[in-house]
N, C-alpha and C. Protein backbone atom coordinates (compact mmCIF):
# COMPACT_ATOMS: atom_id res chain seq x y z
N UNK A 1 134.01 143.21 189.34
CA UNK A 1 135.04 142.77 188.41
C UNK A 1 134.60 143.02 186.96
N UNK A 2 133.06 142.81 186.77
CA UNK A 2 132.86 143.16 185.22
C UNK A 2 132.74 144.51 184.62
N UNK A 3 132.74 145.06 185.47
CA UNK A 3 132.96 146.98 185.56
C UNK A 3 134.70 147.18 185.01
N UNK A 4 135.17 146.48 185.91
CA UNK A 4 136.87 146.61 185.70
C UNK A 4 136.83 146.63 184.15
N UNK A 5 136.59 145.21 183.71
CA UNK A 5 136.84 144.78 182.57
C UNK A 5 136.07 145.44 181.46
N UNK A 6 134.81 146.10 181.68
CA UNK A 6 134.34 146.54 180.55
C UNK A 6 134.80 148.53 180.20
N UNK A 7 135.21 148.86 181.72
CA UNK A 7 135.89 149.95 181.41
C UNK A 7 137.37 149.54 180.77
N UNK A 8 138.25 148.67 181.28
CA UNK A 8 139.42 148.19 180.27
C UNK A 8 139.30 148.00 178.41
N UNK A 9 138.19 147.79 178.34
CA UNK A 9 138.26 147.22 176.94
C UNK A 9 137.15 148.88 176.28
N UNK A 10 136.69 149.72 176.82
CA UNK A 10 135.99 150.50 176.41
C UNK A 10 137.39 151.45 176.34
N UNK A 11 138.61 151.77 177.36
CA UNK A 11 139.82 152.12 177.43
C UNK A 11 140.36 151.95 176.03
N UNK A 12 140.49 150.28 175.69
CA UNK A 12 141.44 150.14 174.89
C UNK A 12 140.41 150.44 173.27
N UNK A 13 139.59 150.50 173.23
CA UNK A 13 138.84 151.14 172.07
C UNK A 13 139.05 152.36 171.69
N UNK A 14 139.38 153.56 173.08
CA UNK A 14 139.39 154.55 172.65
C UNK A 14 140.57 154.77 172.17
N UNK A 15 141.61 154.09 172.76
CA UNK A 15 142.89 154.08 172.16
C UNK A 15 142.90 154.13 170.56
N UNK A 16 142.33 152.95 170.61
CA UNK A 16 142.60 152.20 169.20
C UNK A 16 141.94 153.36 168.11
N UNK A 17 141.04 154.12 168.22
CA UNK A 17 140.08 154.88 167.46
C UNK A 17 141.03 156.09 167.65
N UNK A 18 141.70 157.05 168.71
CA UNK A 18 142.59 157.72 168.61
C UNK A 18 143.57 157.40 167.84
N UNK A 19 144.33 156.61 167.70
CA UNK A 19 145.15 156.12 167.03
C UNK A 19 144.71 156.17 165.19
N UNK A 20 143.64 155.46 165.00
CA UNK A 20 143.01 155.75 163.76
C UNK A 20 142.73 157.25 163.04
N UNK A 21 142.27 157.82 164.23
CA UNK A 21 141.90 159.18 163.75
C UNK A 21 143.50 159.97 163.77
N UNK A 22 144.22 159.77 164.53
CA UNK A 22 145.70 160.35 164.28
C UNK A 22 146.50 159.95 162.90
N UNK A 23 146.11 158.83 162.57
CA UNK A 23 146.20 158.13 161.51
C UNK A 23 145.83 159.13 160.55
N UNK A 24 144.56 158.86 160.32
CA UNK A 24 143.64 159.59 159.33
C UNK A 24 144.28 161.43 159.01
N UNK A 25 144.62 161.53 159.99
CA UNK A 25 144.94 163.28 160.47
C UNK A 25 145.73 163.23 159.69
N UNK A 26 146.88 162.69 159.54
CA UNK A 26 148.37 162.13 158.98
C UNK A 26 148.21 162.20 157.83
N UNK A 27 147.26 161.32 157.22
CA UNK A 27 146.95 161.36 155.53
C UNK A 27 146.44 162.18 154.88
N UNK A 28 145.48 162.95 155.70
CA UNK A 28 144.92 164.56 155.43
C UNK A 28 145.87 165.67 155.47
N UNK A 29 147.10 165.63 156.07
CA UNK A 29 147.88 166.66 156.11
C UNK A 29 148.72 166.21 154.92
N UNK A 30 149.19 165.37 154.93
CA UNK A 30 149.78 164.58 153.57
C UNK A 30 149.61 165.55 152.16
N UNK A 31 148.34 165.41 152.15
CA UNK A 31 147.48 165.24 151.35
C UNK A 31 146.92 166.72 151.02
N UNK A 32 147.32 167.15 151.99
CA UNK A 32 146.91 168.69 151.69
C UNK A 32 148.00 169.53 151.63
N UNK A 33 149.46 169.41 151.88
CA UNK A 33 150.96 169.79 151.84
C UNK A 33 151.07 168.92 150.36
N UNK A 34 150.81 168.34 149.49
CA UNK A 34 150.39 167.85 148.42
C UNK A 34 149.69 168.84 147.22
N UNK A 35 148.94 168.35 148.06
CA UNK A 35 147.98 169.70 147.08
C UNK A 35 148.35 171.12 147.00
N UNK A 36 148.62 171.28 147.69
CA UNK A 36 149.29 173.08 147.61
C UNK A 36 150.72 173.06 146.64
N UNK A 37 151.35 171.63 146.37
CA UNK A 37 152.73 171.66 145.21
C UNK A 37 152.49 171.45 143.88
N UNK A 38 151.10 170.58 144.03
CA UNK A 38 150.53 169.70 142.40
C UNK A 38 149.45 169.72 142.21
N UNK A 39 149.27 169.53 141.14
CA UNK A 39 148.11 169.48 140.25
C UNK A 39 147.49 167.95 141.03
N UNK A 40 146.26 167.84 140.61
CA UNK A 40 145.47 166.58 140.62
C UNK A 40 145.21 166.05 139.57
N UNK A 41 144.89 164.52 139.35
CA UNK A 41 144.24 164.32 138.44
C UNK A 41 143.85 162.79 138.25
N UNK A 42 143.04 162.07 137.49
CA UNK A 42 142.34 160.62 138.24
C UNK A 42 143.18 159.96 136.68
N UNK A 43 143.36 158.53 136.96
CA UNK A 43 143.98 157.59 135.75
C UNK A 43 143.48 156.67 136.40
N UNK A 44 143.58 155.50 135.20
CA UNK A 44 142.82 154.24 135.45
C UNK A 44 144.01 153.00 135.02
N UNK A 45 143.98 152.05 135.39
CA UNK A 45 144.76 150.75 135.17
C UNK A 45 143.86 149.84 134.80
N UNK A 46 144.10 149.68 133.40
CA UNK A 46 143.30 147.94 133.34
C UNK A 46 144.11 146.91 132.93
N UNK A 47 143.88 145.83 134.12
CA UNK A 47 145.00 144.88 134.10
C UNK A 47 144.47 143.48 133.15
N UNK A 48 145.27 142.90 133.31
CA UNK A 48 144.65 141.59 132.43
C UNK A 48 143.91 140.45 133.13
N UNK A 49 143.26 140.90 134.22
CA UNK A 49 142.45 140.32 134.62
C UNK A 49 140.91 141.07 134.70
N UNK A 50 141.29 141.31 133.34
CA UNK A 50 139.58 142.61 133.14
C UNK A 50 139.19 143.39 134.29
N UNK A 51 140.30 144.08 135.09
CA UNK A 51 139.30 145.10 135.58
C UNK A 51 140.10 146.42 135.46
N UNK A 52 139.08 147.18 136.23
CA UNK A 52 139.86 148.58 135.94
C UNK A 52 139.98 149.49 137.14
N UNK A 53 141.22 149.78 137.28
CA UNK A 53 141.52 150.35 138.70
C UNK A 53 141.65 151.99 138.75
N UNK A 54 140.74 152.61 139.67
CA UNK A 54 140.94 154.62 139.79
C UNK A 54 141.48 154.80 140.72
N UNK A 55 142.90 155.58 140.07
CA UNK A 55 143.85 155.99 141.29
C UNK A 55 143.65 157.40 141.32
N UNK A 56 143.29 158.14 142.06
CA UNK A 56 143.40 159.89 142.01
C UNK A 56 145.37 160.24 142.30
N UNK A 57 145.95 160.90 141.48
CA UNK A 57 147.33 161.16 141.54
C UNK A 57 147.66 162.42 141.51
N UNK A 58 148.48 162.80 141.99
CA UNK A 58 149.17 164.18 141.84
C UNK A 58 150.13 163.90 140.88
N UNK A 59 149.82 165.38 140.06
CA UNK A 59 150.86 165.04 138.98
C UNK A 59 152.60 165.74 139.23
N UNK A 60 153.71 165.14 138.36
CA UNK A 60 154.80 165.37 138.85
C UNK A 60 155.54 166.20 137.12
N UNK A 61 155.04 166.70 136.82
CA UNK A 61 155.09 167.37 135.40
C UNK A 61 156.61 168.14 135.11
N UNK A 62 157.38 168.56 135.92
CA UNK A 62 158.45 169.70 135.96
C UNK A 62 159.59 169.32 136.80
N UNK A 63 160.69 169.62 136.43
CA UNK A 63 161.89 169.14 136.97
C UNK A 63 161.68 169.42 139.01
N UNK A 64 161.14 170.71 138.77
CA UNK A 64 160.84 170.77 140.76
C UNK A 64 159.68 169.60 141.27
N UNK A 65 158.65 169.57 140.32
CA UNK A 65 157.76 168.28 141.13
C UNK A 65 158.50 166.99 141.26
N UNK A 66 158.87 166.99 139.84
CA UNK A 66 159.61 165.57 139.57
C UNK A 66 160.71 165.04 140.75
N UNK A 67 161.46 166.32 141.08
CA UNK A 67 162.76 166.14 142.46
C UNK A 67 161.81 166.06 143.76
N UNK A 68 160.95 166.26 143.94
CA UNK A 68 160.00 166.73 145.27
C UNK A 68 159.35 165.12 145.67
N UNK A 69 158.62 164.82 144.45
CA UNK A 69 157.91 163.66 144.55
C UNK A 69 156.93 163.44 145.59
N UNK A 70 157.04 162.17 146.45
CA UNK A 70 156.13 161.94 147.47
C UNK A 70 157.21 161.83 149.01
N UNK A 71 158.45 162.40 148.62
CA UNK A 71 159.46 163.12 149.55
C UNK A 71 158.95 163.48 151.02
N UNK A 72 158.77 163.23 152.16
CA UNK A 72 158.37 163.59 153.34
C UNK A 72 157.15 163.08 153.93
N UNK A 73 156.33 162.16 152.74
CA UNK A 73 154.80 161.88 152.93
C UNK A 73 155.48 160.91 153.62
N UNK A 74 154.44 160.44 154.56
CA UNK A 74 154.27 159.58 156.00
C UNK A 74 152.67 158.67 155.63
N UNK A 75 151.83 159.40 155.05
CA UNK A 75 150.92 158.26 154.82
C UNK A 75 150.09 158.50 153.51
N UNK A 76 149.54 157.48 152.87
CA UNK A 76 149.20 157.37 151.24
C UNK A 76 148.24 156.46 151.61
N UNK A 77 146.86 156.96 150.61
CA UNK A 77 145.53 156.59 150.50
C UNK A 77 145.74 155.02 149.71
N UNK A 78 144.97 154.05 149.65
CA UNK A 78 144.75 153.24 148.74
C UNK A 78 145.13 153.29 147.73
N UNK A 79 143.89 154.46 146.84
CA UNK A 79 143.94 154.86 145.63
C UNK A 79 144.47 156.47 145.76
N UNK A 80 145.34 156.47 146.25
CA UNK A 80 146.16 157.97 145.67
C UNK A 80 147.75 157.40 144.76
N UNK A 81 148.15 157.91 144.55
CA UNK A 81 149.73 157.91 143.74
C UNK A 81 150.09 159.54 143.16
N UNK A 82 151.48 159.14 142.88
CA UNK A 82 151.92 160.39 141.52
C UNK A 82 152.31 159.75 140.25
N UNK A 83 152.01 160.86 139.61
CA UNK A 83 152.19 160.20 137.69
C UNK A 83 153.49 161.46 138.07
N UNK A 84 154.93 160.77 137.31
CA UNK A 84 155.93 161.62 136.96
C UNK A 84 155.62 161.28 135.91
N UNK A 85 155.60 162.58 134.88
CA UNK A 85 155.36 162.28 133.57
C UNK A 85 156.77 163.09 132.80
N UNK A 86 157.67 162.82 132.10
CA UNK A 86 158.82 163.57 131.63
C UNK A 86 158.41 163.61 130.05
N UNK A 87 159.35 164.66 129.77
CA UNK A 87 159.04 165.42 128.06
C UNK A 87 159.22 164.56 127.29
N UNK A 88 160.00 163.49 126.99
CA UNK A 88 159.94 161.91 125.85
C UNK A 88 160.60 160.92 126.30
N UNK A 89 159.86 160.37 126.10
CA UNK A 89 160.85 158.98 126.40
C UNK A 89 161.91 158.61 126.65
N UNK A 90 162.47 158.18 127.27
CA UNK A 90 164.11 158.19 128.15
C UNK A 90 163.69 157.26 129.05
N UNK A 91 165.17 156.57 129.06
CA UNK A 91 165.07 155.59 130.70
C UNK A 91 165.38 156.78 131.49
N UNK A 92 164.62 156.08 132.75
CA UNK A 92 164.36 156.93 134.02
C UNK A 92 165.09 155.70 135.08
N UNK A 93 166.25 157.05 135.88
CA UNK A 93 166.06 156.70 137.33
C UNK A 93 165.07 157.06 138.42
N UNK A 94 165.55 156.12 139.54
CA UNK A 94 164.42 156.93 140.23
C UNK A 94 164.92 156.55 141.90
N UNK A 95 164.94 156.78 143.00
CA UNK A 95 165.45 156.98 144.19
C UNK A 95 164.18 156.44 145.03
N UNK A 96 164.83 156.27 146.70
CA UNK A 96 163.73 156.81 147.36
C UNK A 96 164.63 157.56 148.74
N UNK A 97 165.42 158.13 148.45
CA UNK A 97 165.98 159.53 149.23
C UNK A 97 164.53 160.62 149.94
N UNK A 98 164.69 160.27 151.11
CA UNK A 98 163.84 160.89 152.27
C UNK A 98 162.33 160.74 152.05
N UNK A 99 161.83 159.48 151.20
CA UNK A 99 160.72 159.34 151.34
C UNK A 99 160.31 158.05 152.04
N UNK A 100 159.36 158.20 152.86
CA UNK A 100 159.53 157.95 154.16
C UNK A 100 158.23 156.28 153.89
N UNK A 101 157.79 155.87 152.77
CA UNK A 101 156.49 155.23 152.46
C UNK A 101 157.36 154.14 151.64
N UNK A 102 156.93 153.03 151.60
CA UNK A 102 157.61 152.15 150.67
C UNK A 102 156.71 152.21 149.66
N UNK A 103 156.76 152.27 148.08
CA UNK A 103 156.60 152.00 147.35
C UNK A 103 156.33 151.00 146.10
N UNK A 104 155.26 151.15 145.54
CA UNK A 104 155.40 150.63 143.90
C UNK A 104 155.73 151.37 142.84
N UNK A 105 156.51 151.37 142.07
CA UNK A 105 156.92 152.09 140.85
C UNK A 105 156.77 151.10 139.97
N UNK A 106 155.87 151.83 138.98
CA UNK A 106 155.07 151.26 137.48
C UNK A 106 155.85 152.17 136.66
N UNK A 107 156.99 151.59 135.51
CA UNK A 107 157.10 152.47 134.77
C UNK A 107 156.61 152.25 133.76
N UNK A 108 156.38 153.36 132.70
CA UNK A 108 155.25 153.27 131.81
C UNK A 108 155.88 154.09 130.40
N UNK A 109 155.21 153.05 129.67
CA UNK A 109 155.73 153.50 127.99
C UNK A 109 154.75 154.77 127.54
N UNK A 110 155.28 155.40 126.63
CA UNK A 110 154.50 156.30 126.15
C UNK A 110 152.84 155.97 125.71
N UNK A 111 153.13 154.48 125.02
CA UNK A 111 151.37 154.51 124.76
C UNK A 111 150.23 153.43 126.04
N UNK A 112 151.10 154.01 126.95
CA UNK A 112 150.19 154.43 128.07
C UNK A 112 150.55 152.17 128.73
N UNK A 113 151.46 152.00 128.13
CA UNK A 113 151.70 150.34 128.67
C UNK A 113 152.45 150.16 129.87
N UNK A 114 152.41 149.42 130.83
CA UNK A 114 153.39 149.51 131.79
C UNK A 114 154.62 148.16 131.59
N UNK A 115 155.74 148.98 131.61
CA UNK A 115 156.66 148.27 131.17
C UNK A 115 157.14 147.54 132.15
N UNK A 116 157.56 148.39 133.33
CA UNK A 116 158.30 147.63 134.28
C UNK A 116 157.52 147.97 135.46
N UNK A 117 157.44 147.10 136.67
CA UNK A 117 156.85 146.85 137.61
C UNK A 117 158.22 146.80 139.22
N UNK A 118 158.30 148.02 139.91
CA UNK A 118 159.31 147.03 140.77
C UNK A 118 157.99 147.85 142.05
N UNK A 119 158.25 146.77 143.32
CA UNK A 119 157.24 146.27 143.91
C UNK A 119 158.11 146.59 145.43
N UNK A 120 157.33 147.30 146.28
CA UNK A 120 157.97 147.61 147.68
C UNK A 120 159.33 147.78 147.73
N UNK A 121 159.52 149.14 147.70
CA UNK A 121 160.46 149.69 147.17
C UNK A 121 161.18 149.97 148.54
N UNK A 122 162.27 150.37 149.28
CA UNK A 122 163.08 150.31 150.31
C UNK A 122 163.21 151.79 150.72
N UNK A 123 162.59 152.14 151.76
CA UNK A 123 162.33 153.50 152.04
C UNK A 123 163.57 154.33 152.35
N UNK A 124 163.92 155.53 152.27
CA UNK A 124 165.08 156.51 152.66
C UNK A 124 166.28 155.70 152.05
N UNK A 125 165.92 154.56 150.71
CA UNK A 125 166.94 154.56 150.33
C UNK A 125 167.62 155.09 149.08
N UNK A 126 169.00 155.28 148.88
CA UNK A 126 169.47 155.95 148.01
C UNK A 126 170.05 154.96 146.59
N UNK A 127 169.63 153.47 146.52
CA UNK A 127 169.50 152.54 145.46
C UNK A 127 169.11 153.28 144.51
N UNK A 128 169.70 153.09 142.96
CA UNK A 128 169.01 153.54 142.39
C UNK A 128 168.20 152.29 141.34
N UNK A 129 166.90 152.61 141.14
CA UNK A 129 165.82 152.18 140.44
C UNK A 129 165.38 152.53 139.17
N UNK A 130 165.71 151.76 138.35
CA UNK A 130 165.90 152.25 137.02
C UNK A 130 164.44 151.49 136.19
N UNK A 131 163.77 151.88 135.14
CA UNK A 131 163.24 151.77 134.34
C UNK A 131 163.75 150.64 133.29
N UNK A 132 164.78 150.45 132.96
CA UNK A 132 165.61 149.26 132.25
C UNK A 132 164.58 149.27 130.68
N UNK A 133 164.61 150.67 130.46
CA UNK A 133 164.10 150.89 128.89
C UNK A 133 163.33 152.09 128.87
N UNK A 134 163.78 152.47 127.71
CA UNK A 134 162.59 153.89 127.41
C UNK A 134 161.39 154.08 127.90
N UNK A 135 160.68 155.51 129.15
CA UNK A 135 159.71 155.08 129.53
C UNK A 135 159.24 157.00 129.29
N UNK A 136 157.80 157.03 129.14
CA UNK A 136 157.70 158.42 129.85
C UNK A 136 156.98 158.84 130.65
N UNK A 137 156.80 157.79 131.58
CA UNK A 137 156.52 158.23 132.76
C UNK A 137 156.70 156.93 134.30
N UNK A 138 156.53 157.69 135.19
CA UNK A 138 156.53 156.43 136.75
C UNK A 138 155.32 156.52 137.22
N UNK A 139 154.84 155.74 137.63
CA UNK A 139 153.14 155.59 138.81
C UNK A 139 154.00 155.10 140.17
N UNK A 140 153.71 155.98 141.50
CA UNK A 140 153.90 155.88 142.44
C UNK A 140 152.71 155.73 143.08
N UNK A 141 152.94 154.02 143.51
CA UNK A 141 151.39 153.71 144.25
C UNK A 141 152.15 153.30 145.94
N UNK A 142 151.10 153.03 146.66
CA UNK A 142 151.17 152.53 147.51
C UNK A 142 152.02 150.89 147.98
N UNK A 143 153.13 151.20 148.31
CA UNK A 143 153.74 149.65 148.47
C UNK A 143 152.37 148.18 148.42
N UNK A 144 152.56 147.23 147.85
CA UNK A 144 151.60 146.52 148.05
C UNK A 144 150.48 146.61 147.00
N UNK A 145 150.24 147.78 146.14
CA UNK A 145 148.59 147.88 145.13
C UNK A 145 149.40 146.74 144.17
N UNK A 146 150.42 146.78 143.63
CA UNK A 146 150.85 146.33 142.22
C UNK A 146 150.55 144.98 142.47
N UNK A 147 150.53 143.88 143.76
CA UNK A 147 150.29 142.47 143.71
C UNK A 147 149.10 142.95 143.95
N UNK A 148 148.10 143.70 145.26
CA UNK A 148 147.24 143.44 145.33
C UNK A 148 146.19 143.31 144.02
N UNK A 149 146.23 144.29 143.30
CA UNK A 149 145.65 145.18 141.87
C UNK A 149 145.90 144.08 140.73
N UNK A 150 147.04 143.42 140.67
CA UNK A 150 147.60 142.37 139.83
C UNK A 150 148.05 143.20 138.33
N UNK A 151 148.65 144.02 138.78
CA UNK A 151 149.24 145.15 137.66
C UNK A 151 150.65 144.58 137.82
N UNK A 152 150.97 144.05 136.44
CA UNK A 152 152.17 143.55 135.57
C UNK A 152 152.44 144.66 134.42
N UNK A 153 153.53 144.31 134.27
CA UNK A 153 153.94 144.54 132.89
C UNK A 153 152.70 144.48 131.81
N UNK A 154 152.64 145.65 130.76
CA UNK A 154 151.61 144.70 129.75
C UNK A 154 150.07 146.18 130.45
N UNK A 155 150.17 146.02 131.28
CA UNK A 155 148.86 146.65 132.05
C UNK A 155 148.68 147.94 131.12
N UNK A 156 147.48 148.39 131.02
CA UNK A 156 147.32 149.78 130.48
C UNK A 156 146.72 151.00 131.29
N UNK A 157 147.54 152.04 131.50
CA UNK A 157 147.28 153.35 132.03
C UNK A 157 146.82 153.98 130.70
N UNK A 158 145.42 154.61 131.50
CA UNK A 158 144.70 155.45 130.70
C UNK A 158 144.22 156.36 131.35
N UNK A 159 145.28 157.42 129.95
CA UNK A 159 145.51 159.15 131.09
C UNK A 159 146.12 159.77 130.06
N UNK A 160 145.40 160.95 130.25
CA UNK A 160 145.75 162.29 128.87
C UNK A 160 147.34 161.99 128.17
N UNK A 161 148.07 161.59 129.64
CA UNK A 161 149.63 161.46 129.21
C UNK A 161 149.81 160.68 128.43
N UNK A 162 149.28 160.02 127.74
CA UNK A 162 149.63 158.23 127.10
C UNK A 162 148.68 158.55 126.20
N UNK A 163 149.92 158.72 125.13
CA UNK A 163 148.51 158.20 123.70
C UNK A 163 148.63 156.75 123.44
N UNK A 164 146.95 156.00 123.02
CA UNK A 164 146.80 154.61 123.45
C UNK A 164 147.11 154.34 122.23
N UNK A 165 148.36 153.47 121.61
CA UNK A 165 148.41 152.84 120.74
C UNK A 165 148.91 151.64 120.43
């Protein structure tokens, strides 16, 4: 009987570790159908609870990245996101039409402040999500970083895009 049971649970391990590594596979393909559309590049968040957070992001610079986005991705790192960064300041809409990940969207003032915060965002939906003030740019994080991270309004992104003033 303890044979049974220790092949059952050595069974359900391998499962579980297949599953992980299919996982993992998922975010690497992501991630590399990513990389072949955008640029890279690392930004930091420091929130007002003194610390400072490194997100590695793909950047969304041009009306085709900007429409593309994180569109089809199925799985997102911790610390990955995209910076949409647009030519000046303007309120921004913003969608989540066929992207398949729920979201945080940080929108962000030119001198690099985050203005608005909306938080698990509603996947494949066609709501639109607005900025609700001049911004020039969005941070697309992972549904969930903005409470975990404790990034409010007020927070500062620091990144070539944002002059700090």
């Amino acid at each position: 009987m303890k044979r049974a049971q220790v092949f059952a649970a050595l069974a359900a391990a391998l499962l579980s570790l297949s599953g992980a590594a299919a996982s993992l596979a998922g975010a690497s393909n992501d991630a590399q159908r990513l990389d072949e559309a955008f640029s890279r590049s690392t930004l930091q968040i420091a929130t007002s609870d003194a610390k400072l957070h490194k997100f590695d992001v793909w950047i969304a610079d041009n009306d085709a990245r900007r429409s593309r986005g994180l569109m089809f991705v199925d799985d997102l790192a911790d610390d990955a996101g995209m910076l949409f960064v647009y030519p000046q300041s303007q309120e921004i809409s913003m969608w989540m039409k066929n992207t398949h990940l729920s979201l945080d969207m940080l929108f962000v003032s030119a001198n690099g402040r985050v203005h608005r915060v909306v938080a698990n965002t509603k996947p494949m939906s066609t709501d639109t999500i607005s900025s609700e003030g001049d911004v020039l740019a969005v941070i697309e994080l992972k549904a969930g970083s903005a409470a975990r991270l404790n990034i409010r309004p007020g927070a500062q992104v620091i990144h070539p895009a944002f002059s700090l003033n």
